[in-house]
C-alpha atoms as a PDB file:
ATOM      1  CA  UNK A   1      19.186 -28.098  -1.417  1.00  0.00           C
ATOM      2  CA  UNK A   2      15.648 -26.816  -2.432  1.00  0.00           C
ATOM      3  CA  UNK A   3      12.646 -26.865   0.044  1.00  0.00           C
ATOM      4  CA  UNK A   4      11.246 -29.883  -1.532  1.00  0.00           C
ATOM      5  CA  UNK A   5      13.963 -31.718  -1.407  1.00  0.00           C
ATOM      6  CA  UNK A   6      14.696 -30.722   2.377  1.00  0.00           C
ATOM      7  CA  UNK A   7      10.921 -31.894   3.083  1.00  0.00           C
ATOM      8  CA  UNK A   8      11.570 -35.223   1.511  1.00  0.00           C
ATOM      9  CA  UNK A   9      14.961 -35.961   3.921  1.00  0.00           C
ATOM     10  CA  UNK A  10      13.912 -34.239   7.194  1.00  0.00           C
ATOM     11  CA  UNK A  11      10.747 -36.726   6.722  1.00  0.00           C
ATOM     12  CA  UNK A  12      12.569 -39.571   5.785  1.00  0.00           C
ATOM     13  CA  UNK A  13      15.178 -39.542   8.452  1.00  0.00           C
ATOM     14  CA  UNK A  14      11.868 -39.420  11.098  1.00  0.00           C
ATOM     15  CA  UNK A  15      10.494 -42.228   9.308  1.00  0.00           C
ATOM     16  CA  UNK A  16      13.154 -44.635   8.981  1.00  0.00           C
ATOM     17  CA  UNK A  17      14.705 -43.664  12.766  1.00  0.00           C
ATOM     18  CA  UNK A  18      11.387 -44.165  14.358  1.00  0.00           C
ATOM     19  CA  UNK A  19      10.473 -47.441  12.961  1.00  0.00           C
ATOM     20  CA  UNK A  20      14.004 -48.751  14.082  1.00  0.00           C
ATOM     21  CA  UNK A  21      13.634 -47.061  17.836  1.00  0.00           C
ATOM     22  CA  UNK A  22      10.343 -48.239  18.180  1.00  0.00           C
ATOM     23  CA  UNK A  23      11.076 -51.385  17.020  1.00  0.00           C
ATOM     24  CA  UNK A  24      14.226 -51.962  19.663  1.00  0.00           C
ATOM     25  CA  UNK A  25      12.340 -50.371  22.224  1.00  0.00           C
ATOM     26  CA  UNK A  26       8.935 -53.253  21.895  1.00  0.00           C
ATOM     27  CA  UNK A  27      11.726 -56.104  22.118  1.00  0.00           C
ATOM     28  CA  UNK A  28      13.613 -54.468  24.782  1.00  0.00           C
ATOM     29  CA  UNK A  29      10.287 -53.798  26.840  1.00  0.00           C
ATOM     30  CA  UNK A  30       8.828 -57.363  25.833  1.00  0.00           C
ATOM     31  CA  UNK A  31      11.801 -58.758  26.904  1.00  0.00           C
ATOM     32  CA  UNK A  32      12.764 -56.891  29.379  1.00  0.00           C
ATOM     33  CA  UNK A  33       9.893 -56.971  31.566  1.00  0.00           C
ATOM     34  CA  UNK A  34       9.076 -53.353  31.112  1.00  0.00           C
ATOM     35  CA  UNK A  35       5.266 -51.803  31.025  1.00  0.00           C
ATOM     36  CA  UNK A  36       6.713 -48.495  30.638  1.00  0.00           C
ATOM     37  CA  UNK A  37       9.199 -49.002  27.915  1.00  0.00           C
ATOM     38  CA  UNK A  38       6.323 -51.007  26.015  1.00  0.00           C
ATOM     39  CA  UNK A  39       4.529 -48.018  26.399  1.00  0.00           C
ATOM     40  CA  UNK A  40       7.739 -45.771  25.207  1.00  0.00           C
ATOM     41  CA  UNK A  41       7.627 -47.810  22.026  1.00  0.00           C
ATOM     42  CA  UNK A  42       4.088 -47.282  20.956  1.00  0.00           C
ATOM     43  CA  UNK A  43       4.730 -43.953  21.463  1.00  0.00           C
ATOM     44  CA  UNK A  44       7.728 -44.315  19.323  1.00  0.00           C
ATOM     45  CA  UNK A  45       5.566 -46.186  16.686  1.00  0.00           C
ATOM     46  CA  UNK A  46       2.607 -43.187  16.866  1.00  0.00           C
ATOM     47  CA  UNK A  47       5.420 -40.738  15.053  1.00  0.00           C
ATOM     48  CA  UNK A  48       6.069 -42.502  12.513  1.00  0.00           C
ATOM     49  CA  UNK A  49       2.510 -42.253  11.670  1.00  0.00           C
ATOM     50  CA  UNK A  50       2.969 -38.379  12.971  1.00  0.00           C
ATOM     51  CA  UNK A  51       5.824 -37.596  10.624  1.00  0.00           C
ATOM     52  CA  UNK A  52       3.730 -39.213   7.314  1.00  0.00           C
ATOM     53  CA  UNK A  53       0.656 -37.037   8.288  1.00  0.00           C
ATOM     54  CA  UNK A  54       3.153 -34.021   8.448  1.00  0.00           C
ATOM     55  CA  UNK A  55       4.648 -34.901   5.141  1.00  0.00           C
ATOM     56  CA  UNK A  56       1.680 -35.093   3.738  1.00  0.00           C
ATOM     57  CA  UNK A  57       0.402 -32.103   5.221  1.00  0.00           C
ATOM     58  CA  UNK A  58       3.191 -29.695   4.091  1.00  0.00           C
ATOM     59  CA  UNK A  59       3.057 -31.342   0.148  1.00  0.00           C
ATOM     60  CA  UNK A  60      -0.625 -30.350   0.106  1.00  0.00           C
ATOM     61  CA  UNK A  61       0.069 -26.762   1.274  1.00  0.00           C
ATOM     62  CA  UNK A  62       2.320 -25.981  -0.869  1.00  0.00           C
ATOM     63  CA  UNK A  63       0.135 -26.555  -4.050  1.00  0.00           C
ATOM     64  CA  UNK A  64       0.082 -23.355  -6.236  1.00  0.00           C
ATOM     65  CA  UNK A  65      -3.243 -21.183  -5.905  1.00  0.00           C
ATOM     66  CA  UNK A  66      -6.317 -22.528  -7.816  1.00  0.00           C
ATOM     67  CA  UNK A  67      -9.651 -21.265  -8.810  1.00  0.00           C
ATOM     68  CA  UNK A  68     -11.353 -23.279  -5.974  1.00  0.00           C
ATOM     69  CA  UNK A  69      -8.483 -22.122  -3.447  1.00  0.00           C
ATOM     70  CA  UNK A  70      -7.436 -18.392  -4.596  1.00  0.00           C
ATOM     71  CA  UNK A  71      -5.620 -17.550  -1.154  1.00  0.00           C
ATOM     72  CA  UNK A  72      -3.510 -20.774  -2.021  1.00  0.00           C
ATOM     73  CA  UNK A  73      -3.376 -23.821   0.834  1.00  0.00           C
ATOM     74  CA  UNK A  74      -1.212 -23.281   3.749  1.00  0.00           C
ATOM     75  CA  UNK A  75      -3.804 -23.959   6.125  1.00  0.00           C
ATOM     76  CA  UNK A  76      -3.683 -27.699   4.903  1.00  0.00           C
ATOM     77  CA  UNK A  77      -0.535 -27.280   7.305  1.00  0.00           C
ATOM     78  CA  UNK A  78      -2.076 -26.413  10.303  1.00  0.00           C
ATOM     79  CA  UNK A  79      -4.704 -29.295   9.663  1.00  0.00           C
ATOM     80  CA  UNK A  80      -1.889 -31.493   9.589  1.00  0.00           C
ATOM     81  CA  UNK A  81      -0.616 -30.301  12.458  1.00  0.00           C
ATOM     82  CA  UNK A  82      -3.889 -30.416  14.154  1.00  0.00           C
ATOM     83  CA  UNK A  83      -4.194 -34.015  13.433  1.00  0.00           C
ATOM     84  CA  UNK A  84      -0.565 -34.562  15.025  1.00  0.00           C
ATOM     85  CA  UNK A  85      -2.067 -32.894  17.877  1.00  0.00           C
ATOM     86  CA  UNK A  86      -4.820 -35.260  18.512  1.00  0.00           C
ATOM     87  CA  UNK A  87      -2.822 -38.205  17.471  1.00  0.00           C
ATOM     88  CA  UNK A  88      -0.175 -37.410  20.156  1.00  0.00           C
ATOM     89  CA  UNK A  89      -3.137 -36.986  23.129  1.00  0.00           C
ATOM     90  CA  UNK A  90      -5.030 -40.325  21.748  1.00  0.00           C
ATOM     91  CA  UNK A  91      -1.331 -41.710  22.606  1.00  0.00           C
ATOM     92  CA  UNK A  92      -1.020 -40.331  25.758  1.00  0.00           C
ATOM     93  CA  UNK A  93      -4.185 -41.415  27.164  1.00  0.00           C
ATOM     94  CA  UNK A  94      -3.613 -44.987  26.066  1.00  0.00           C
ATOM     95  CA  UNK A  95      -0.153 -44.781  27.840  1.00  0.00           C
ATOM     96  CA  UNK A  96      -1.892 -43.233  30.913  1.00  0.00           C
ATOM     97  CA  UNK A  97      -4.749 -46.161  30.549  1.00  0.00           C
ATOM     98  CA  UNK A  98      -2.048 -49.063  30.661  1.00  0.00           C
ATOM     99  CA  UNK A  99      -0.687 -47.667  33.841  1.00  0.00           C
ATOM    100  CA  UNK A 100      -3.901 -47.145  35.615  1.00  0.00           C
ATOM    101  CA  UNK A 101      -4.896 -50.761  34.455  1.00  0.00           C
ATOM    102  CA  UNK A 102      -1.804 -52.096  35.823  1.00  0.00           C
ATOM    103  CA  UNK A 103      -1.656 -50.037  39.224  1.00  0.00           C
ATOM    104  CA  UNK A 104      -5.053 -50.839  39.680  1.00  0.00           C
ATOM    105  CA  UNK A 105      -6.174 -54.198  38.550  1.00  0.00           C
ATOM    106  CA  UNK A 106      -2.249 -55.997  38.429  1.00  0.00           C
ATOM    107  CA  UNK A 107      -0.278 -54.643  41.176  1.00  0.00           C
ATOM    108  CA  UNK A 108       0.637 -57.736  42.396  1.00  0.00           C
ATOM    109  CA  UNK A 109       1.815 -59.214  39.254  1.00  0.00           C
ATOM    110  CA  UNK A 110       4.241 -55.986  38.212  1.00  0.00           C
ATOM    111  CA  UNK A 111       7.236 -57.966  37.209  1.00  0.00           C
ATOM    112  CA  UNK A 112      10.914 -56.338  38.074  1.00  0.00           C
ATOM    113  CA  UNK A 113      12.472 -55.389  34.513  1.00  0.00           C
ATOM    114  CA  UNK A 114      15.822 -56.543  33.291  1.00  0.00           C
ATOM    115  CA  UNK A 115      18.488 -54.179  32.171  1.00  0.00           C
ATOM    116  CA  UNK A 116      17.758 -54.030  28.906  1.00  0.00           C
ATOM    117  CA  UNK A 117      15.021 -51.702  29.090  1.00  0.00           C
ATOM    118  CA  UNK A 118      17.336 -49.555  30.715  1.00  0.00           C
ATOM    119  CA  UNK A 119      19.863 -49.542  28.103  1.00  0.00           C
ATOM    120  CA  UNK A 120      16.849 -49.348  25.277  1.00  0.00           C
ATOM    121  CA  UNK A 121      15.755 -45.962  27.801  1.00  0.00           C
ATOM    122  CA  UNK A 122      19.209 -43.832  27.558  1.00  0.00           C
ATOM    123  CA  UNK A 123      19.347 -45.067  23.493  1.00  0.00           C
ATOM    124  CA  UNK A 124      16.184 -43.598  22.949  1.00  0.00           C
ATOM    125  CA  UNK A 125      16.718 -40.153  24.924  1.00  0.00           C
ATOM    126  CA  UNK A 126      20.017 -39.526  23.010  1.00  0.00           C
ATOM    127  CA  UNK A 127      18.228 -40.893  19.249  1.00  0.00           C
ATOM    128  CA  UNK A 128      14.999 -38.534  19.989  1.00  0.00           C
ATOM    129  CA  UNK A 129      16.478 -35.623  21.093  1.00  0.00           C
ATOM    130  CA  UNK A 130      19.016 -35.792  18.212  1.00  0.00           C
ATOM    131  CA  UNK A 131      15.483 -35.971  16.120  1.00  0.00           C
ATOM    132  CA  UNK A 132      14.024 -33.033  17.515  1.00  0.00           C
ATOM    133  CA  UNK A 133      17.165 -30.484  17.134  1.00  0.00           C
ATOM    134  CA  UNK A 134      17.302 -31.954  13.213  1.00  0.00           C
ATOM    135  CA  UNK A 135      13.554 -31.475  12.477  1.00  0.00           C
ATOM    136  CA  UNK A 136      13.150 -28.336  14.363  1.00  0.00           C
ATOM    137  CA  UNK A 137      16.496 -26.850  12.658  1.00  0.00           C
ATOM    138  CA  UNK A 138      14.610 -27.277   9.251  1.00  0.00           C
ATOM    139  CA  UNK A 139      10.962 -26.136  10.671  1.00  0.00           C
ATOM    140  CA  UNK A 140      12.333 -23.280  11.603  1.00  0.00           C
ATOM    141  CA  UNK A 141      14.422 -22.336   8.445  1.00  0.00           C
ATOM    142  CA  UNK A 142      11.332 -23.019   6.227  1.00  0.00           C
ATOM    143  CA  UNK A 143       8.658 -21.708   9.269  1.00  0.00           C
ATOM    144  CA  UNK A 144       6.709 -25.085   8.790  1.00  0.00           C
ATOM    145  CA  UNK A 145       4.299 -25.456  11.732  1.00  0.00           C
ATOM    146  CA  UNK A 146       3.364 -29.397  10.877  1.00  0.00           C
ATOM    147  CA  UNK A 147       7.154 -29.816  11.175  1.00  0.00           C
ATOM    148  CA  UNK A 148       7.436 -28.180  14.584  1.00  0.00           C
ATOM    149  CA  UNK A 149       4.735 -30.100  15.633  1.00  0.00           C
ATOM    150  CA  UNK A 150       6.521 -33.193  14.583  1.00  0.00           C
ATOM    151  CA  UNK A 151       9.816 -31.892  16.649  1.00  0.00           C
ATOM    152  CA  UNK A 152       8.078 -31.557  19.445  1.00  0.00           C
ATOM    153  CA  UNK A 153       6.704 -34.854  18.930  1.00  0.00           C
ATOM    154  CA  UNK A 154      10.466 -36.048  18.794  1.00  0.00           C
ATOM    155  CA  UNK A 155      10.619 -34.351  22.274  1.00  0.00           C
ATOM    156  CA  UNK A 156       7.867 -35.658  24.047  1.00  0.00           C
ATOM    157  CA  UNK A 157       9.175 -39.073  22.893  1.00  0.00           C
ATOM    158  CA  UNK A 158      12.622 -38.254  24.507  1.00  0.00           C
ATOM    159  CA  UNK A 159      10.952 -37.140  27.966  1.00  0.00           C
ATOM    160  CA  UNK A 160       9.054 -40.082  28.246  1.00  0.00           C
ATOM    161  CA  UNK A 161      11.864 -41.977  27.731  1.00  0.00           C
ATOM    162  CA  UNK A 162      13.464 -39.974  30.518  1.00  0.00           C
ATOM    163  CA  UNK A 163      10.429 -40.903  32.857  1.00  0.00           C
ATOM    164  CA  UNK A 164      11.136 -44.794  31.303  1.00  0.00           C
ATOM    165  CA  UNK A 165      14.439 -44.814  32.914  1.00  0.00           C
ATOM    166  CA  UNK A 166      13.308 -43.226  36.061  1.00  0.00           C
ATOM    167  CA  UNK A 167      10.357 -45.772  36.369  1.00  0.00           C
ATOM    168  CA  UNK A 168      12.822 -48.515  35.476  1.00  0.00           C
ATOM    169  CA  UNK A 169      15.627 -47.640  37.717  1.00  0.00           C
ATOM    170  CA  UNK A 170      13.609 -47.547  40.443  1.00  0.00           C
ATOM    171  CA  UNK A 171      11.920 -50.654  39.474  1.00  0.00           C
ATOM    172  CA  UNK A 172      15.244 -52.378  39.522  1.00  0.00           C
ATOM    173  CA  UNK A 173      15.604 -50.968  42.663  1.00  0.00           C
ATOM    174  CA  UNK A 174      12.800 -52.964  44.014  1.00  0.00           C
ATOM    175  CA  UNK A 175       9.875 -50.976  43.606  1.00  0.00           C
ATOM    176  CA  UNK A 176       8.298 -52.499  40.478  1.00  0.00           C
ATOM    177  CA  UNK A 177       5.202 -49.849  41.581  1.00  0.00           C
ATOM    178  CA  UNK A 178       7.212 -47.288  39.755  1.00  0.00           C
ATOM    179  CA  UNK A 179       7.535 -49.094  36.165  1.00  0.00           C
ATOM    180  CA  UNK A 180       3.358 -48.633  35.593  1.00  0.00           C
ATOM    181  CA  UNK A 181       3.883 -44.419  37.761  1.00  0.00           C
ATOM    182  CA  UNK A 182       6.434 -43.648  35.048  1.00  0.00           C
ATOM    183  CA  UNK A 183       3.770 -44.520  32.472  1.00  0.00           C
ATOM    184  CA  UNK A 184       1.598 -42.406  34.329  1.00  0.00           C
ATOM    185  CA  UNK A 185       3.763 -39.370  34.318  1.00  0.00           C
ATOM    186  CA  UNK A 186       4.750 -40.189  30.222  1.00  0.00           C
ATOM    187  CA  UNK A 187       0.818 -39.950  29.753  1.00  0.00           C
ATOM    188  CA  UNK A 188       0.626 -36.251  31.427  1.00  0.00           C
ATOM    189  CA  UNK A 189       3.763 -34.951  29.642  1.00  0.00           C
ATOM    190  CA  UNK A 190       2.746 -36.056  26.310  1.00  0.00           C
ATOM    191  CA  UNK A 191      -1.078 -34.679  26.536  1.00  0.00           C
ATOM    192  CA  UNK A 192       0.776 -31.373  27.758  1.00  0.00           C
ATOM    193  CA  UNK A 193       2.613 -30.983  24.507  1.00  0.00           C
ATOM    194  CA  UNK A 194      -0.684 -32.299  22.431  1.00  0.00           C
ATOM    195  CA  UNK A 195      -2.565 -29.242  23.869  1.00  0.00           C
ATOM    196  CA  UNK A 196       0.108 -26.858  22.703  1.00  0.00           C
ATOM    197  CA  UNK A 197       0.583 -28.332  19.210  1.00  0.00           C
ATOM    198  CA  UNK A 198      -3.301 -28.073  18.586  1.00  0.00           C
ATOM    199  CA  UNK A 199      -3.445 -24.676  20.275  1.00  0.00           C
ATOM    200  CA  UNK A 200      -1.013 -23.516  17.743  1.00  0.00           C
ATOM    201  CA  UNK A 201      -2.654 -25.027  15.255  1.00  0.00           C
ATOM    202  CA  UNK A 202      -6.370 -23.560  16.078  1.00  0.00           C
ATOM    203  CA  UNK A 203      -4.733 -20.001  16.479  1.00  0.00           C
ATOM    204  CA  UNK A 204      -3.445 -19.862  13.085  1.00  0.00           C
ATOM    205  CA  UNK A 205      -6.726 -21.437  11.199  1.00  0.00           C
ATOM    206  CA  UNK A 206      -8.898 -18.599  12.898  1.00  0.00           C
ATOM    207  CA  UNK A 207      -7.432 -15.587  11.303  1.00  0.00           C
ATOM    208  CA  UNK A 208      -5.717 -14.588  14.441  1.00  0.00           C
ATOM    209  CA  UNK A 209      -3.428 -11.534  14.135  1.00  0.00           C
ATOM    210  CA  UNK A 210       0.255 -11.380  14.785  1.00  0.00           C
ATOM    211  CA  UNK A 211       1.578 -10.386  17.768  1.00  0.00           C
ATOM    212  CA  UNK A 212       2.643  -6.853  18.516  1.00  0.00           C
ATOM    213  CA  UNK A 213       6.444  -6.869  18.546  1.00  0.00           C
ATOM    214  CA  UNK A 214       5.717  -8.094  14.120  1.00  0.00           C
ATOM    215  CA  UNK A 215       3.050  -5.690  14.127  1.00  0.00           C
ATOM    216  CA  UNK A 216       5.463  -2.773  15.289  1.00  0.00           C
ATOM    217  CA  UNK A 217       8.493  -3.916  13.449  1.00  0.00           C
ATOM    218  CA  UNK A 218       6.252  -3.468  10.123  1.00  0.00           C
ATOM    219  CA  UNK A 219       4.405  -0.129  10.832  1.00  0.00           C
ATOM    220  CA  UNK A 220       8.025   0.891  11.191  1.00  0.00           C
ATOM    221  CA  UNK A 221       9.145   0.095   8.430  1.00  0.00           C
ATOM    222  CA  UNK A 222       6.111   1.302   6.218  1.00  0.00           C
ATOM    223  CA  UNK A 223       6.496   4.497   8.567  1.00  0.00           C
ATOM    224  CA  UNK A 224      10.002   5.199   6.927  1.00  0.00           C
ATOM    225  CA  UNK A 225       9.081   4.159   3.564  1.00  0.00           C
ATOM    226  CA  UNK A 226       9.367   7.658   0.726  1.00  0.00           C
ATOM    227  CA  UNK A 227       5.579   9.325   0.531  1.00  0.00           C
ATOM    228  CA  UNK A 228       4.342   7.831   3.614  1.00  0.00           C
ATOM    229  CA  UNK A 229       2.873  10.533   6.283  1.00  0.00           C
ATOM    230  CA  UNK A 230       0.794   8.150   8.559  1.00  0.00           C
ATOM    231  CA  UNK A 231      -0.492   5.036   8.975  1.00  0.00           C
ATOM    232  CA  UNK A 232      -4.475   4.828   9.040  1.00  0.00           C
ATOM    233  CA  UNK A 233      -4.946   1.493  10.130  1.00  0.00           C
ATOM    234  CA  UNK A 234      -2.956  -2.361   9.892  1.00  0.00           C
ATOM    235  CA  UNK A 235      -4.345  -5.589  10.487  1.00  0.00           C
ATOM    236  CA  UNK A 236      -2.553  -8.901  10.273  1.00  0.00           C
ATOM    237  CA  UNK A 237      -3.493 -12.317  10.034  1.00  0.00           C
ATOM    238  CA  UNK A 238      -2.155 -16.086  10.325  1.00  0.00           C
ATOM    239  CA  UNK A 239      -3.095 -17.818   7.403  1.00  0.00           C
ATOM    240  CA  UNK A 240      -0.973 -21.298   7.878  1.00  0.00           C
ATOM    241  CA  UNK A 241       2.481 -20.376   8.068  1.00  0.00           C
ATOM    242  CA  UNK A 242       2.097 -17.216   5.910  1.00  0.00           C
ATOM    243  CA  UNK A 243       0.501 -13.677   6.595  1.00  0.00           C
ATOM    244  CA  UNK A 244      -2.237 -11.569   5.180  1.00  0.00           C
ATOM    245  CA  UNK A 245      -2.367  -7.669   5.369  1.00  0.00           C
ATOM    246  CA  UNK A 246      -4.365  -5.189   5.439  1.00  0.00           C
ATOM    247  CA  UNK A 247      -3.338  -1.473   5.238  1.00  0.00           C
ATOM    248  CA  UNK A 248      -4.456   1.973   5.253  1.00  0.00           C
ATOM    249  CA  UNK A 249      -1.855   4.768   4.325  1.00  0.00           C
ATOM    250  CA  UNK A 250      -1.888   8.386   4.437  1.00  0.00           C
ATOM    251  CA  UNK A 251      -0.339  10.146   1.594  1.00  0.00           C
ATOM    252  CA  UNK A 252      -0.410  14.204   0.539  1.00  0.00           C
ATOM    253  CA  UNK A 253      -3.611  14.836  -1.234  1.00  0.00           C
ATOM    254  CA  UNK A 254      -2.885  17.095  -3.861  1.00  0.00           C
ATOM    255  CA  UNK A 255      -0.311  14.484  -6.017  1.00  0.00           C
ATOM    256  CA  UNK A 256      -1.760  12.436  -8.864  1.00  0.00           C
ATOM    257  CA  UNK A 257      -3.421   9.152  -8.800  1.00  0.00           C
ATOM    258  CA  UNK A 258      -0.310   7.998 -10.584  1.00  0.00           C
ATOM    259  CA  UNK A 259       2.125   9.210  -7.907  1.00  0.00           C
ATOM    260  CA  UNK A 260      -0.356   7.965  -4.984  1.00  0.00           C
ATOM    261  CA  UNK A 261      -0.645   4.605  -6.846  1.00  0.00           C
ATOM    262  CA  UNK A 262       3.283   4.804  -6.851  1.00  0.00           C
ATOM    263  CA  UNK A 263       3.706   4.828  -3.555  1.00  0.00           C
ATOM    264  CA  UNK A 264       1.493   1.779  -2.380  1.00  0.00           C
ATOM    265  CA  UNK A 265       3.117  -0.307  -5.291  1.00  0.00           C
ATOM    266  CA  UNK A 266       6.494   1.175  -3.415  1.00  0.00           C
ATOM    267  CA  UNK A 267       5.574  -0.061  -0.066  1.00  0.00           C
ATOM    268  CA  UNK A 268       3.398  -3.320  -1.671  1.00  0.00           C
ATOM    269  CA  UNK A 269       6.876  -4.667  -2.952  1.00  0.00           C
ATOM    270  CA  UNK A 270       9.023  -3.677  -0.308  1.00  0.00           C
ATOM    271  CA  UNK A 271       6.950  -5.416   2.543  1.00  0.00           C
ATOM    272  CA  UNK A 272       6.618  -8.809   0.313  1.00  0.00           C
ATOM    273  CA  UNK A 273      10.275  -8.306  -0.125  1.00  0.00           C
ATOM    274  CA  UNK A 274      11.226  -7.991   3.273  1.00  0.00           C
ATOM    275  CA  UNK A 275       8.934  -9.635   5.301  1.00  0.00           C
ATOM    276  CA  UNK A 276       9.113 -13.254   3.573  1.00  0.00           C
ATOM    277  CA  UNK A 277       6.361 -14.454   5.598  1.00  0.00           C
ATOM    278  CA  UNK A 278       3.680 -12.006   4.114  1.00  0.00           C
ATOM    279  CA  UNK A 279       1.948 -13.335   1.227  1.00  0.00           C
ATOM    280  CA  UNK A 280       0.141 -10.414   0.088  1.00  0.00           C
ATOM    281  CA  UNK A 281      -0.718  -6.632   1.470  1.00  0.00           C
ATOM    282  CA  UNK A 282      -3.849  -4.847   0.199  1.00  0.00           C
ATOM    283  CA  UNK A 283      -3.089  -1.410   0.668  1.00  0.00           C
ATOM    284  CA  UNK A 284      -5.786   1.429   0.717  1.00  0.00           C
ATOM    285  CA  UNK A 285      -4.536   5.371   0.172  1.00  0.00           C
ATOM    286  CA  UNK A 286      -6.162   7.888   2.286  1.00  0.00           C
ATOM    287  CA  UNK A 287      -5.134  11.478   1.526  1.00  0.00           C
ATOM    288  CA  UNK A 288      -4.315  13.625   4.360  1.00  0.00           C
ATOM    289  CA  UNK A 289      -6.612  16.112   6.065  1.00  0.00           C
ATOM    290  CA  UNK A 290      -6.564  19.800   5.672  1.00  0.00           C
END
C-alpha cells in the first residue's frame, strides 16, 4: 500500500470511528445523566474535526517543490499540527468551564448518572486506545508529525474517558460532586497533551537542529566515508518532518577539483540514501592544512 493510500485509510478509520463514539457517548451522557461523559463526547466530536485538519495538513505537504516554495512544503505539516494543538486546548478549557459552572453555580442540582454512561466510559477507553496504537503505528512508519498529533489526540480522548468512569463510578456511588471533578481533571489532562503537540510543532517550524545522538550517528558515518579526513563543521535543521544539512568537509589538498567534487557527490548520495529523513545536504570542501 503506497503512502497516499495509507493517508487516505488511517484518516478515514479516525473519521468514521469518532463520529460513531462521539455520537454513543452524547446519548449515553444525555441519557444517562452524565456532565462528564457529555463532556467526553464533545471531546470525541473535536477529533473528528482534528483528524480532517491533519488530513488536510499532510496532502498539502506533500505537494512537489514549486517556484514560490523551492524547499518544497512540509512545514504545512507542522501548521496542521499546530492547529490540532490549539483545537485540543480550546477543548479542554470548555470541558474544564462546564465543570467549574456546574461545581460552582449547580451543585445542588448534580443529578446521579445511570449506568449507561458507565458502559459508554469502558467502550470508549478500549475504541480510543485501539485508535491511537493504529494512527501512531502509521505516523511513525511515514514520520508524520500531524498524524502523531492526531494519536495523541486518540489518547487524550481515552484518558478522559478513564477520568469519565472514575467521576461516574463514584457518582453512582453517591457522590454526584465527582461527575463535574472528573471533568475537571479531563480539562487538565487534555491541555497537558495540547502544550506538547504545539511545542513539537513550534520546534520544528523554527529551524531547530536535531538532537545530538542524529547529529553523532551522521558525523560518523560521513567520518568513515572514502576521502574524508575531518569534518569542519555540521548543522542540522527540522524543516517539517524532513531535515536540512549543512556540511563542511576536509579533504587532501593537492587532488583535482574533479576528485574533490567526487567525494562530496560520494558522501551527498550516500547521506540522502541512508538517512531517509534528510532532504538535501549542501556540502562545502575545505582542503587540509599544511
Amino acid at each position: 500500500m503506497n503512502e497516499d493510500a495509507v493517508i487516505r485509510k488511517v484518516s478515514r478509520v479516525g473519521i468514521i470511528g469518532n463520529v460513531f463514539l462521539a455520537t454513543f457517548k452524547l446519548l449515553a451522557g444525555i441519557f444517562g445523566k452524565s456532565g462528564a461523559m457529555v463532556s467526553d463526547a464533545v471531546h470525541s466530536l473535536s477529533d473528528v474535526f482534528a483528524t480532517l485538519i491533519a488530513y488536510v495538513g499532510v496532502r498539502l505537504s506533500k505537494q512537489k517543490e514549486d517556484k514560490e516554495h523551492p524547499y518544497g512544503h512540509e512545514r504545512l505539516e507542522c501548521v496542521a499540527a499546530l492547529i490540532l494543538g490549539l483545537i485540543l486546548a480550546g477543548t479542554g478549557v470548555g470541558i474544564g468551564y462546564s465543570g467549574v459552572h456546574k461545581l460552582c453555580y449547580e451543585r445542588d442540582a448534580i443529578e446521579i448518572p445511570t449506568i449507561l454512561p458507565l458502559v459508554a466510559a469502558v467502550v470508549s477507553i478500549i475504541s480510543k486506545e485501539a485508535m491511537f496504537w493504529y494512527t501512531m503505528y502509521y505516523a511513525k512508519r511515514l514520520n508524520l508529525a500531524a498524524f502523531k498529533a492526531d494519536a495523541w489526540h486518540h489518547r487524550s480522548d481515552a484518558i478522559s474517558s478513564v477520568g469519565s468512569f472514575v467521576g461516574i463510578g463514584l457518582a453512582m456511588m453517591g457522590f454526584p460532586v465527582m461527575d463535574p471533578i472528573a471533568s475537571l481533571i479531563i480539562c487538565l489532562l487534555i491541555i497537558k497533551v495540547a502544550y506538547d503537540i504545539c511545542k513539537d510543532a513550534l520546534v520544528k517550524m523554527l529551524d531547530t537542529s536535531c538532537d545530538t545522538a542524529f547529529e553523532s550517528k551522521l558525523k560518523t558515518y560521513i567520518g568513515e566515508q572514502p576521502g574524508v579526513l575531518n569534518i569542519d563543521l555540521l548543522r542540522t535543521r527540522q524543516f517539517g518532518n524532513k531535515i536540512y544539512v549543512d556540511l563542511e568537509i576536509c579533504v587532501k589538498r593537492d587532488i583535482s577539483l574533479v576528485d574533490a567534487h567526487a567525494i562530496a557527490e560520494s558522501v551527498h548520495n550516500g547521506v540522502e540514501q541512508n538517512f531517509p529523513n534528510v532532504k538535501h545536504i549542501m556540502i562545502h570542501v575545505n582542503p587540509e592544512d599544511e
